[in-house]
C-alpha atoms as a PDB file:
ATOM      1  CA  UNK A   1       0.000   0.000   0.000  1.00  0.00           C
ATOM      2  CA  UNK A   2       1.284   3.314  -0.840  1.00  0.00           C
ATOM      3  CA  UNK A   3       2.522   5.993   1.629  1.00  0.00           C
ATOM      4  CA  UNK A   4      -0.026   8.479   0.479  1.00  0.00           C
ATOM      5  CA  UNK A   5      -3.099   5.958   1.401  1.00  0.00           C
ATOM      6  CA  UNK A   6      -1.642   4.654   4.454  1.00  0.00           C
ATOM      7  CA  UNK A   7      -0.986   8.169   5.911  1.00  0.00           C
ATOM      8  CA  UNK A   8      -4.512   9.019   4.830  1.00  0.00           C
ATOM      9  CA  UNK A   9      -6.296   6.666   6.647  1.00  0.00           C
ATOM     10  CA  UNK A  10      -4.728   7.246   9.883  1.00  0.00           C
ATOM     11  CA  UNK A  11      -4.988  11.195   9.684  1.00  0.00           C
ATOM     12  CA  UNK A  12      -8.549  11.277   8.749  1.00  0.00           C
ATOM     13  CA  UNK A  13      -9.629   8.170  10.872  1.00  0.00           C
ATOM     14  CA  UNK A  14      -8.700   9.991  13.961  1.00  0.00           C
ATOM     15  CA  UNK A  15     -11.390   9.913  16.537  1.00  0.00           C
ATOM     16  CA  UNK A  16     -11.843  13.851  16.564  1.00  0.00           C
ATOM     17  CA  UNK A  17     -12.027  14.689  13.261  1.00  0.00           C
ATOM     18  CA  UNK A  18     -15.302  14.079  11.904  1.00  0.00           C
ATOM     19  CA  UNK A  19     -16.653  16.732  14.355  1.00  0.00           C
ATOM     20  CA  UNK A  20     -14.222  19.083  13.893  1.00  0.00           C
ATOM     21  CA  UNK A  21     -14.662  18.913   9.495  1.00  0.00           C
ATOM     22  CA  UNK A  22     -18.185  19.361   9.914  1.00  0.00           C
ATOM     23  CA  UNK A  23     -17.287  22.866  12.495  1.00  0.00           C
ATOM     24  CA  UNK A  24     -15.279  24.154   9.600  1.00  0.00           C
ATOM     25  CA  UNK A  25     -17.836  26.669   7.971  1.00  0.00           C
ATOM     26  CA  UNK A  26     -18.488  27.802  11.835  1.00  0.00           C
ATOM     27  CA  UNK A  27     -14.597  28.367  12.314  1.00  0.00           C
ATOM     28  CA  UNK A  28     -12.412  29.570   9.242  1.00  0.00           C
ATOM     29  CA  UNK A  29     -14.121  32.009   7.068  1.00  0.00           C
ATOM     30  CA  UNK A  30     -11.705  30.911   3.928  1.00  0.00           C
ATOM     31  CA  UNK A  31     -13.870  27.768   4.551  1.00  0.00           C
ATOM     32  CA  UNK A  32     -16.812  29.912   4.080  1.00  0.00           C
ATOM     33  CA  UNK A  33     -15.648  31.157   0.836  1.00  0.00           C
ATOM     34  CA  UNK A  34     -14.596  28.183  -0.528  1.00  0.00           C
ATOM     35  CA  UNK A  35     -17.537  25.897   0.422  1.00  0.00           C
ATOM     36  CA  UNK A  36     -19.717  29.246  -0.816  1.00  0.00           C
ATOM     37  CA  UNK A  37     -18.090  29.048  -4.191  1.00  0.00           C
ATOM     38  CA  UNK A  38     -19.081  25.394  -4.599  1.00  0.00           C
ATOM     39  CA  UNK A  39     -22.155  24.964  -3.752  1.00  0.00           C
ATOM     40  CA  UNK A  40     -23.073  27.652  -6.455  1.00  0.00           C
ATOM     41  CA  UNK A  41     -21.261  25.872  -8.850  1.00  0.00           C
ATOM     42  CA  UNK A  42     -23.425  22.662  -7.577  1.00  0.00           C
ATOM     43  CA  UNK A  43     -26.669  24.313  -7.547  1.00  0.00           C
ATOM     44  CA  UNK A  44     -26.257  25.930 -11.176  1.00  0.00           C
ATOM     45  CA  UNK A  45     -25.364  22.710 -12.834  1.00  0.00           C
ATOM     46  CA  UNK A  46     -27.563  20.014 -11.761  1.00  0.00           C
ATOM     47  CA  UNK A  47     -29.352  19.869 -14.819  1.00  0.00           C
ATOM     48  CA  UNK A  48     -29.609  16.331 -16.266  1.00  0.00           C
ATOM     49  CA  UNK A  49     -28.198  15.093 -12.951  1.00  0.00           C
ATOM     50  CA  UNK A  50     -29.801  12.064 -10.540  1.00  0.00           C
ATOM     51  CA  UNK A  51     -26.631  10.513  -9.479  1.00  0.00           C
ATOM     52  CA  UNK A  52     -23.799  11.252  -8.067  1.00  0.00           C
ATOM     53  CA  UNK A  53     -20.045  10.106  -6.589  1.00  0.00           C
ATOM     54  CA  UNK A  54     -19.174  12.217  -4.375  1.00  0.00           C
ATOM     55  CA  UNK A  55     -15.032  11.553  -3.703  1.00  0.00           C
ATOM     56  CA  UNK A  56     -13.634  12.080  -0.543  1.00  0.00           C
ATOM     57  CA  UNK A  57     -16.830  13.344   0.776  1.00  0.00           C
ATOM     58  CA  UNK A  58     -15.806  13.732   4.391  1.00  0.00           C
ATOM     59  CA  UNK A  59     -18.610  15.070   6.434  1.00  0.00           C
ATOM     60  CA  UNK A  60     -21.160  15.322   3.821  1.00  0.00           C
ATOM     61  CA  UNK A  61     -21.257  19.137   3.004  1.00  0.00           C
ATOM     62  CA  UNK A  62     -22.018  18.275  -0.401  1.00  0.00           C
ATOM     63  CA  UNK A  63     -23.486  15.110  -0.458  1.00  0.00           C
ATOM     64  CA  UNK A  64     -26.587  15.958   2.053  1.00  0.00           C
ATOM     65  CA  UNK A  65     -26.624  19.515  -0.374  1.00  0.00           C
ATOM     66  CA  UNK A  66     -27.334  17.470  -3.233  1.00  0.00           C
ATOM     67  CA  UNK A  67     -29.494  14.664  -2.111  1.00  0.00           C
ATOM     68  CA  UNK A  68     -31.517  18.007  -0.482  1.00  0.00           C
ATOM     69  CA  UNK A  69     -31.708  18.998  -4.618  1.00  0.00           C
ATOM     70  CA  UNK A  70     -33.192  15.319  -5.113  1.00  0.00           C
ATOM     71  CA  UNK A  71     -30.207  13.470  -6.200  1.00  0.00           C
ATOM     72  CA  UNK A  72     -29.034  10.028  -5.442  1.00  0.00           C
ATOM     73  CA  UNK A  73     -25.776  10.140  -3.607  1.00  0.00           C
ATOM     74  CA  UNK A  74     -23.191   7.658  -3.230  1.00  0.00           C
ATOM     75  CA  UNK A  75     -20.439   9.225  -0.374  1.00  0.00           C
ATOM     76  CA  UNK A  76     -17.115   7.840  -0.441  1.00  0.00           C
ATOM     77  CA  UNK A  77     -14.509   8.245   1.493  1.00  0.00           C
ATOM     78  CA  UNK A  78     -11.027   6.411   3.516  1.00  0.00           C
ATOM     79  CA  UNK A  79     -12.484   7.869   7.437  1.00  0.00           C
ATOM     80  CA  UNK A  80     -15.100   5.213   9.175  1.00  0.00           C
ATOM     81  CA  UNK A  81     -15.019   8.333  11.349  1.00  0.00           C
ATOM     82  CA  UNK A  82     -16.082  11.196   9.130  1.00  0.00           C
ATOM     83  CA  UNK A  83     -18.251   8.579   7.377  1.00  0.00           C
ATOM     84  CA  UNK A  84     -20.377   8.356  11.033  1.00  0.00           C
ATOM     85  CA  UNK A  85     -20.573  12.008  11.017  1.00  0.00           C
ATOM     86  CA  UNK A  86     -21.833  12.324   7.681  1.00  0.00           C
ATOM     87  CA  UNK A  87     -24.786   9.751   8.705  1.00  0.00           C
ATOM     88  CA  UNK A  88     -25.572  11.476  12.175  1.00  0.00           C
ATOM     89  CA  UNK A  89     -26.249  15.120   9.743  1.00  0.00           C
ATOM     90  CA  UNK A  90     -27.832  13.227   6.782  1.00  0.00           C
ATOM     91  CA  UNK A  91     -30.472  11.645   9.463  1.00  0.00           C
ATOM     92  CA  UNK A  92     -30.870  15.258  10.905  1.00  0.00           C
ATOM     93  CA  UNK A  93     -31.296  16.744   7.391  1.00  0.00           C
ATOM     94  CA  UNK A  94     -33.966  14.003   6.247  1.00  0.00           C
ATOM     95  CA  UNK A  95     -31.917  12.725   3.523  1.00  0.00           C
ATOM     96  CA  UNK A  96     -30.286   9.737   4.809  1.00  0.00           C
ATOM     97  CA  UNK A  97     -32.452   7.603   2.358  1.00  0.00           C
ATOM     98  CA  UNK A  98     -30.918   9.272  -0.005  1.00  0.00           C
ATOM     99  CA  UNK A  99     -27.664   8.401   0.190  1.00  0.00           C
ATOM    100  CA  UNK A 100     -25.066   5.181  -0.040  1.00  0.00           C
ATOM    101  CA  UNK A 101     -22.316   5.526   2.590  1.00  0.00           C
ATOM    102  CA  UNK A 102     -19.072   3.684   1.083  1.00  0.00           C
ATOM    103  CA  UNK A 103     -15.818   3.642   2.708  1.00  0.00           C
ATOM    104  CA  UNK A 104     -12.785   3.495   0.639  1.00  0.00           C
ATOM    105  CA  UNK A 105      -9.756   5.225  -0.834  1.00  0.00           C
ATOM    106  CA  UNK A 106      -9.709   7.011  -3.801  1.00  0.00           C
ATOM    107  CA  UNK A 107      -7.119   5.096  -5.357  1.00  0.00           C
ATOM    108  CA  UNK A 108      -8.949   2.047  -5.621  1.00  0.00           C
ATOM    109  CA  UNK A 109     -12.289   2.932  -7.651  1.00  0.00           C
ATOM    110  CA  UNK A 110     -12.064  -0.412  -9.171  1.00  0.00           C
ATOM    111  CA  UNK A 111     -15.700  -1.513  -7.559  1.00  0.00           C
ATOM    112  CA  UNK A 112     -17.601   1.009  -9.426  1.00  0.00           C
ATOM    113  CA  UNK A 113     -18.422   0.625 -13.445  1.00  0.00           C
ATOM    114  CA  UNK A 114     -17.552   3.058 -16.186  1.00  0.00           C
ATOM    115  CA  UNK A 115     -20.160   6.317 -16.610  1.00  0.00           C
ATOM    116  CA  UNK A 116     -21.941   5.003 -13.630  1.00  0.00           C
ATOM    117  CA  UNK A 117     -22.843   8.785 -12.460  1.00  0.00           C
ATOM    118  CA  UNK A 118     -24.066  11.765 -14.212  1.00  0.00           C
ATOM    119  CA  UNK A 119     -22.320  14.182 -11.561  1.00  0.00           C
ATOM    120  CA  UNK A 120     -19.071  13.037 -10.418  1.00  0.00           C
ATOM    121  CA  UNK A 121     -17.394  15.434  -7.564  1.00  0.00           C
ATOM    122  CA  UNK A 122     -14.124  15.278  -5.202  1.00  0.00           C
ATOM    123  CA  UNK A 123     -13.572  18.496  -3.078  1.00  0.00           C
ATOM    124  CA  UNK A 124     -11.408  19.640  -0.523  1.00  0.00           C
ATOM    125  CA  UNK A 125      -7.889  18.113  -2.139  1.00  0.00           C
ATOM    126  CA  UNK A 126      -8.992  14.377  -1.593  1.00  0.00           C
ATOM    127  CA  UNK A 127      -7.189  13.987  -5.806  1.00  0.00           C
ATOM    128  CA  UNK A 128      -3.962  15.819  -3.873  1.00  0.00           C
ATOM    129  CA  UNK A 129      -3.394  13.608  -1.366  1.00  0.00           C
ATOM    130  CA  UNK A 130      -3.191  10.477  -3.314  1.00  0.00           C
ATOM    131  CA  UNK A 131       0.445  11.738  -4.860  1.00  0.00           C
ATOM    132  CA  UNK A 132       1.839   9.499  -6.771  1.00  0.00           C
ATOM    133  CA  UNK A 133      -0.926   8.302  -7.968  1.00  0.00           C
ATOM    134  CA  UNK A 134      -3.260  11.770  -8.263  1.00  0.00           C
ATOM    135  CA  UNK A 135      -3.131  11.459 -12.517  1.00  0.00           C
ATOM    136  CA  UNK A 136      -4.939   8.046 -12.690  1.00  0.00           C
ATOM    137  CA  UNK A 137      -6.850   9.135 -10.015  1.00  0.00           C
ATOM    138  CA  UNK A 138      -8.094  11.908 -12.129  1.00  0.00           C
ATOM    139  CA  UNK A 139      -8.633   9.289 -14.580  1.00  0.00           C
ATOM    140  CA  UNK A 140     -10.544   7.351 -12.988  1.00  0.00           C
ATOM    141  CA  UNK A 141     -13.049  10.319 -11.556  1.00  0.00           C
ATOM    142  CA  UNK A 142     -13.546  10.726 -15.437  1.00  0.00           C
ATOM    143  CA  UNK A 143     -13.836   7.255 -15.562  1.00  0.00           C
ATOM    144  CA  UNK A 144     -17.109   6.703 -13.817  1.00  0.00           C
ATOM    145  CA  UNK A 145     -18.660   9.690 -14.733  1.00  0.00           C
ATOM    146  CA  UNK A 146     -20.975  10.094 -17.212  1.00  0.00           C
ATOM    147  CA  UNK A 147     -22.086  13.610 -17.538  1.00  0.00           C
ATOM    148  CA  UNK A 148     -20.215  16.257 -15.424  1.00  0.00           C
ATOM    149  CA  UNK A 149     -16.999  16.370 -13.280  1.00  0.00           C
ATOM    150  CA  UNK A 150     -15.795  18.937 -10.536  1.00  0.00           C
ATOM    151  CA  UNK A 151     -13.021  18.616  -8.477  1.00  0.00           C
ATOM    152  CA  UNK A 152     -10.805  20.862  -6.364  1.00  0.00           C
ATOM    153  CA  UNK A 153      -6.827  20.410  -5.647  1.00  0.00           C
ATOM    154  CA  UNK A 154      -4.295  21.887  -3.933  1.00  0.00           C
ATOM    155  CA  UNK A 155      -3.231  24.663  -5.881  1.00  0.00           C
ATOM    156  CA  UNK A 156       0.885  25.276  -6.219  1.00  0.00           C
ATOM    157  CA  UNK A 157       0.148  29.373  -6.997  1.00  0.00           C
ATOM    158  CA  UNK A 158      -2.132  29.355  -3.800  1.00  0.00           C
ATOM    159  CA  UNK A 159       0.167  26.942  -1.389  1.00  0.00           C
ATOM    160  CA  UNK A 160       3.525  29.434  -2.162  1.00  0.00           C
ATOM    161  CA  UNK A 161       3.070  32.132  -0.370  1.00  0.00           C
ATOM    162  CA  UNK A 162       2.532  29.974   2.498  1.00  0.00           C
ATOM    163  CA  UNK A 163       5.998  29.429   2.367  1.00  0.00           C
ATOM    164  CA  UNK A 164       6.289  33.375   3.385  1.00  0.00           C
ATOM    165  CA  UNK A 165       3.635  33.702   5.612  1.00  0.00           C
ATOM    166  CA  UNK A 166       3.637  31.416   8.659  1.00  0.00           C
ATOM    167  CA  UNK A 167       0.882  32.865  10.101  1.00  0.00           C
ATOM    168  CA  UNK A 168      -1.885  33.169   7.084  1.00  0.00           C
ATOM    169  CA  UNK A 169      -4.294  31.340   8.821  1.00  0.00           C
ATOM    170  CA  UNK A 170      -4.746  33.528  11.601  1.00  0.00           C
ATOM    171  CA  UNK A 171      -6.289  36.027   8.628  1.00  0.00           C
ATOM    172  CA  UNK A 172      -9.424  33.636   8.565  1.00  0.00           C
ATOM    173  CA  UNK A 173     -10.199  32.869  12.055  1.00  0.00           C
ATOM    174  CA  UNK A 174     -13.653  33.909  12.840  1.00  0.00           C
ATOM    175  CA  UNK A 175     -13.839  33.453  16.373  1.00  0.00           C
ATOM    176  CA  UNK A 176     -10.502  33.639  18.347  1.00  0.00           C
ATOM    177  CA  UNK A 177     -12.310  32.752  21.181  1.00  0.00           C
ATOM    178  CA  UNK A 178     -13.960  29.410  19.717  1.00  0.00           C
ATOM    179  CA  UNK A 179     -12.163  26.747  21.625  1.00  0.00           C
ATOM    180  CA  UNK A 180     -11.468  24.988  18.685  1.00  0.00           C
ATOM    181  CA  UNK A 181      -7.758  23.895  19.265  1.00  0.00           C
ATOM    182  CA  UNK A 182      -6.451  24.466  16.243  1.00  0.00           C
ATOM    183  CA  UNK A 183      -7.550  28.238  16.525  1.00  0.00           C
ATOM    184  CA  UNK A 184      -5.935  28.548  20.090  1.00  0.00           C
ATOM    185  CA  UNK A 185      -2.724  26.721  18.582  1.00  0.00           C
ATOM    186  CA  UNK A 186      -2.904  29.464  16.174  1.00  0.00           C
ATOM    187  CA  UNK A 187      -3.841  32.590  18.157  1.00  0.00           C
ATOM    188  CA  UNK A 188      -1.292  31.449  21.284  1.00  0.00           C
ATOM    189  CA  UNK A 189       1.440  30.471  18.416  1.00  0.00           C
ATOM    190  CA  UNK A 190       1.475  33.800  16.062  1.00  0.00           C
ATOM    191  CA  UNK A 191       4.135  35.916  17.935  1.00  0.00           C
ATOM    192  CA  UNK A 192       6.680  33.190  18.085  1.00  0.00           C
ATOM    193  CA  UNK A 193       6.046  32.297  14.666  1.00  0.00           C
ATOM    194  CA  UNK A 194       6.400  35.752  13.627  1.00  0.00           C
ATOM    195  CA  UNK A 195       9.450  36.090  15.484  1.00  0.00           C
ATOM    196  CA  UNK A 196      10.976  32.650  13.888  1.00  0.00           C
ATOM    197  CA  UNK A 197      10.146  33.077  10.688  1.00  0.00           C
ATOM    198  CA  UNK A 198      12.905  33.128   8.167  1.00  0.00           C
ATOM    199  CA  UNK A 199      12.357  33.043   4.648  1.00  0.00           C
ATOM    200  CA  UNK A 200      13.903  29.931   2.818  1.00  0.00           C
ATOM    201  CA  UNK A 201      14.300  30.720  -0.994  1.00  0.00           C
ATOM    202  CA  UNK A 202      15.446  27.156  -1.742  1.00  0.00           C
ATOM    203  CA  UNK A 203      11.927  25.553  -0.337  1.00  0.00           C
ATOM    204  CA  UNK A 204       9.699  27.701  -2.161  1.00  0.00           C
ATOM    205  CA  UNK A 205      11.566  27.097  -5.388  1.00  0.00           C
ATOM    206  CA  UNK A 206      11.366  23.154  -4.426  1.00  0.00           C
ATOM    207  CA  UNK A 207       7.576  24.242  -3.968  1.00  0.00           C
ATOM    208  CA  UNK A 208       7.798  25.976  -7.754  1.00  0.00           C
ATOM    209  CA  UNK A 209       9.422  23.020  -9.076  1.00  0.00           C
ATOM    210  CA  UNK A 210       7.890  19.747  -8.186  1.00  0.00           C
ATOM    211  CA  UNK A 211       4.485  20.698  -6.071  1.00  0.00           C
ATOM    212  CA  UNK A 212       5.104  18.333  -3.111  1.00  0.00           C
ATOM    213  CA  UNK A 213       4.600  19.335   0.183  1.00  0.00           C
ATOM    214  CA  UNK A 214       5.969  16.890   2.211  1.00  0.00           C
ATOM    215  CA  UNK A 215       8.096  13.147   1.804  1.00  0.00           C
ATOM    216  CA  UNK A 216      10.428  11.694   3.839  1.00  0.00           C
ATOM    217  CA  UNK A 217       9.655  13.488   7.207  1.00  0.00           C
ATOM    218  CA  UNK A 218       6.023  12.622   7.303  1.00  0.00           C
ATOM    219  CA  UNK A 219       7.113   8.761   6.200  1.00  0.00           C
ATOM    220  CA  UNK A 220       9.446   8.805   8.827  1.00  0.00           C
ATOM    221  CA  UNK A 221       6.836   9.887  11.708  1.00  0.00           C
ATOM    222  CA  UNK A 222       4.315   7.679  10.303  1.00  0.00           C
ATOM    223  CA  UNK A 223       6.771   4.977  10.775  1.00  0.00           C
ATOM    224  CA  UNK A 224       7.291   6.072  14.163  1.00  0.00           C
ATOM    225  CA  UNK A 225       3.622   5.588  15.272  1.00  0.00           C
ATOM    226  CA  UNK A 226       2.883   9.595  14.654  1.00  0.00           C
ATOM    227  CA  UNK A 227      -0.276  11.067  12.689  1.00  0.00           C
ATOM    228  CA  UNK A 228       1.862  13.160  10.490  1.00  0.00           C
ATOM    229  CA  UNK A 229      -0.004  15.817   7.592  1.00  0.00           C
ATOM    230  CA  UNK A 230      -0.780  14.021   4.360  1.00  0.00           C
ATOM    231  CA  UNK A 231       1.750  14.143   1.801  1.00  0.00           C
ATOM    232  CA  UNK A 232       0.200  16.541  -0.440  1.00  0.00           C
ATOM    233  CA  UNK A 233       0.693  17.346  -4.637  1.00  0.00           C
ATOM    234  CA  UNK A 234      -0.049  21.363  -5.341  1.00  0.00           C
ATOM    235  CA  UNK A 235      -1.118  21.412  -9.371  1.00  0.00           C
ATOM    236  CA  UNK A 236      -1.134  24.026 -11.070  1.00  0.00           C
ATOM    237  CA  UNK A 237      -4.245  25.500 -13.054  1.00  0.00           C
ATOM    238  CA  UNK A 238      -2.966  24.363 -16.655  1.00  0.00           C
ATOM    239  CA  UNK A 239      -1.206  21.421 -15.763  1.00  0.00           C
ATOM    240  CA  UNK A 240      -4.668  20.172 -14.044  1.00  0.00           C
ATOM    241  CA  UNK A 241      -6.814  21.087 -17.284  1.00  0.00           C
ATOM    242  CA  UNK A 242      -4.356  19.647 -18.928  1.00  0.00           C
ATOM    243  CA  UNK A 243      -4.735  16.695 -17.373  1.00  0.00           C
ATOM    244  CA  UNK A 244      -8.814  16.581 -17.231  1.00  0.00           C
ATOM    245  CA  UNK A 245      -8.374  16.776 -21.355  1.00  0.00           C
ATOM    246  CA  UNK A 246      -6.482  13.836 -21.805  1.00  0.00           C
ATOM    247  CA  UNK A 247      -9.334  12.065 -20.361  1.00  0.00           C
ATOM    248  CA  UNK A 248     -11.699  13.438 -22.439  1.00  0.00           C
ATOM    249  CA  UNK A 249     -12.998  16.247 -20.529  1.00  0.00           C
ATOM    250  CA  UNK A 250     -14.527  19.355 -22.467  1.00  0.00           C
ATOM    251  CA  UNK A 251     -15.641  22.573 -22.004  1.00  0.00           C
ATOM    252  CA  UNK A 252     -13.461  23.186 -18.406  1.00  0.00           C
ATOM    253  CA  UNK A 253     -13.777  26.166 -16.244  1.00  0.00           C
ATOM    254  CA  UNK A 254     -11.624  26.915 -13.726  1.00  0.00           C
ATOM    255  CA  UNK A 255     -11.605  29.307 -10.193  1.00  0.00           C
ATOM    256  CA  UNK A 256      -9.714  29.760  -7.536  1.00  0.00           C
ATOM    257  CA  UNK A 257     -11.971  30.121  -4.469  1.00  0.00           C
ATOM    258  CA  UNK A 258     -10.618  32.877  -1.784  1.00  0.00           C
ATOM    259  CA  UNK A 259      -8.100  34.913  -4.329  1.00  0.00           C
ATOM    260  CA  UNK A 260     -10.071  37.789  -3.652  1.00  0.00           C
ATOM    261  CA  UNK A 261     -10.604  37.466   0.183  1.00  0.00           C
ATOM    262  CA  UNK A 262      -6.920  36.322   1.125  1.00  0.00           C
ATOM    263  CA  UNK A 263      -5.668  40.396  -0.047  1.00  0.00           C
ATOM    264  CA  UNK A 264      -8.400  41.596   2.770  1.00  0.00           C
ATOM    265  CA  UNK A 265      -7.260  42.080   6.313  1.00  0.00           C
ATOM    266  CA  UNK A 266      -8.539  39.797   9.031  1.00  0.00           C
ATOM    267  CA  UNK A 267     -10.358  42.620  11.018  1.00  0.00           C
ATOM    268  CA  UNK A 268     -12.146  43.532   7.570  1.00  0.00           C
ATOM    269  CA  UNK A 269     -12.774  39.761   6.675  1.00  0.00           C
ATOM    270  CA  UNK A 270     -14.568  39.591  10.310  1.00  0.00           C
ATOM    271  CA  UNK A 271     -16.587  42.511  10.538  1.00  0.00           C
ATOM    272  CA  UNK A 272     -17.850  41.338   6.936  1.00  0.00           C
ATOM    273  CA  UNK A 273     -18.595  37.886   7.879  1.00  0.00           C
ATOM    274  CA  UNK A 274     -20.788  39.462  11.280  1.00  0.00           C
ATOM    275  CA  UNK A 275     -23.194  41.599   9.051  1.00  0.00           C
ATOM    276  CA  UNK A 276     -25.632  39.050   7.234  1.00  0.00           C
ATOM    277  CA  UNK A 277     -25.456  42.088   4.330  1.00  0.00           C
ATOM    278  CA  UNK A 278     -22.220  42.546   4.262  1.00  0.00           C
ATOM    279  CA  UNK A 279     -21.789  39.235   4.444  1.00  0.00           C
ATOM    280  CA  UNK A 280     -24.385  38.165   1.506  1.00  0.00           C
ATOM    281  CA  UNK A 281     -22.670  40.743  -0.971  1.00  0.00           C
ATOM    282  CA  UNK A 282     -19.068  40.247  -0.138  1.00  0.00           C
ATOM    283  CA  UNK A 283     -19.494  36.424  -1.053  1.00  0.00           C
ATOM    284  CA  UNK A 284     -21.719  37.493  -4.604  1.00  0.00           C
ATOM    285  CA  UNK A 285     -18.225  39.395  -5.037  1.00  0.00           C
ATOM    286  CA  UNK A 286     -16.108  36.664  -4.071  1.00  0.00           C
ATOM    287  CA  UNK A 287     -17.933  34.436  -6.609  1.00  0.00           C
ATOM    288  CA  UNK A 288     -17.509  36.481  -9.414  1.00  0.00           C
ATOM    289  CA  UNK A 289     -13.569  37.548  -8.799  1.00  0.00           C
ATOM    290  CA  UNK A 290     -12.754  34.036  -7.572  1.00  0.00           C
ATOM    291  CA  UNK A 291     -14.048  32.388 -11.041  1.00  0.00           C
ATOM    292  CA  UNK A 292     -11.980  34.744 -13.389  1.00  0.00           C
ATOM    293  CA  UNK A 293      -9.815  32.711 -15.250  1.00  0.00           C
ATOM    294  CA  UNK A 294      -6.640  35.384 -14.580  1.00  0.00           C
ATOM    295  CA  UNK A 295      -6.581  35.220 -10.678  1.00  0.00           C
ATOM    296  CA  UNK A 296      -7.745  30.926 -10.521  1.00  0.00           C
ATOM    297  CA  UNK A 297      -4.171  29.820  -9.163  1.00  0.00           C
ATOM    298  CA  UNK A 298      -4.457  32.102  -6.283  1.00  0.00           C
ATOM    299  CA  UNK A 299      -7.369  30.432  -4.448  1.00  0.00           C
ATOM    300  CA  UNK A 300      -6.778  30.627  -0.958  1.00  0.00           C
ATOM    301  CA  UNK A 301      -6.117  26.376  -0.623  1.00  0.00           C
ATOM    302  CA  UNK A 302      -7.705  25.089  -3.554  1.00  0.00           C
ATOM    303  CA  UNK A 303      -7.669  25.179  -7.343  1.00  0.00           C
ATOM    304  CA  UNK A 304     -11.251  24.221  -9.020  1.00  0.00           C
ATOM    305  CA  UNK A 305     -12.240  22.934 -12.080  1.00  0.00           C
ATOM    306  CA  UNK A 306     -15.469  22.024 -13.910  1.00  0.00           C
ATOM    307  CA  UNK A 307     -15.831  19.978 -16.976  1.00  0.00           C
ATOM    308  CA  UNK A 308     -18.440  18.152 -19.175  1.00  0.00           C
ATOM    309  CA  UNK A 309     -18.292  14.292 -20.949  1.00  0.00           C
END
């Protein structure tokens, strides 16, 4: 079994995070954005669609959305764990009827037959996290799908300036006070990280050049019994419709979700977020900026991409 699946299945099978994933919209507002920006994409293109895969589905933001619309889901994903929380919010939603709960790792769609789904979806970097293996992968989303495809991947332009910013997720904290533990990490963390930080020219041209975050460390502390960060592949936006062509896909769009919101200060981005106006027009914006084709490799995490069969 490869690195990538093994290292997968013990991150995401860990006993915490299915309730934490499903807190993330109440938490990060760049999750806001992002999850904004897809579910409009979701809602304007159902036409034609009664099935769906939905890849790496996690806690079921998407798959209760779309069995909501009617649809026929079939969740997939590596976590027993998230797959329990995704049951627990279907049931409380209505739509647990609606939808087939499979666990399993995207590397191994082998079980399902071609064109099987008219909507075939994977969001939130699931494709990224099976490096080496993310091009057949991508293949064999296209595979089983018979109408549609939309994914979303780590995105190389959006990871870089990570590399110079150790403290960009503080920027999207919506509640400091939340208790979530990653926040506090974050909020008790920032001044020493600000005061550590040194920037290292030869990582983010690594970064530039091959698109892997992470390797031998995160082997090594999986070896050693640790839960280490998934080894993760960053694309970039024309290698990745590149890619979706050689499998046939046509007509792609793609977007970067959060370009427009990561150049806004956090006390802005807040005060935004509080206001239910503010709030309903600053994410219209965010759509329509985010899905220019110009700024899509600057999402804040994620690249997307839409595509027809």
């Amino acid at each position: 079994m490869d690195y990538s699946r093994k290292i997968s299945e013990r991150l995401w099978n860990l006993s915490d995070k299915g309730e934490l994933e499903s807190r993330r919209e109440e938490t990060f507002i760049d999750d806001i954005i992002q999850k904004n920006h897809i579910e409009r994409e979701l809602l304007d293109h159902l036409d034609g669609v009664e099935t769906v895969f939905d890849g790496g589905a996690g806690c079921g933001r998407f798959s209760i959305l779309l069995a909501k619309q009617g649809c026929r889901v079939t969740h997939f994903d590596i976590s027993q764990t998230m797959i329990e929380k995704a049951k627990e919010l279907a049931e409380k939603a209505g739509v647990l009827n609606k939808i087939t709960f499979v666990k399993g790792a995207l590397e191994d769609l082998s079980g399902f037959e071609d064109r099987s789904f008219d909507l075939v979806i994977s969001f939130d970097a699931p494709i990224s996290y099976t490096y080496p293996n993310q091009e057949r992968v991508i293949g064999e989303l296209v595979r089983i799908c018979r109408k549609r495809i939309m994914v979303s991947v780590s995105s190389r332009l959006g990871y870089l300036p990570y590399l110079a910013n150790p403290i960009q997720k503080n920027q999207f904290i919506l509640d400091e006070n939340c208790g979530d533990p990653f926040v506090t990490w974050c909020v008790e963390n920032k001044e020493n990280a600000v005061k550590t930080f040194r920037f290292e020219k030869d990582a983010a041209g690594k970064l530039w050049k091959d698109g892997l975050m992470g390797g031998d460390a995160e082997i090594a502390e999986y070896e050693n019994g640790g839960v280490p960060w998934c080894i993760t592949y960053t694309f970039l936006p024309d290698e990745l419709e590149n890619i979706l062509k050689s499998f046939g896909v046509k007509n792609i769009a793609l977007a970067g979700p959060g370009a427009y919101a990561r150049t806004i200060p956090w006390e802005l981005l807040v005060k935004m977020m509080k206001d239910q106006n503010q709030r309903s027009d600053f994410l219209d914006f965010c759509y329509r900026y985010d899905s220019n084709p110009f700024v899509c490799g600057m999402g804040k995490d994620n690249l997307f991409a839409r595509g027809e069969l």
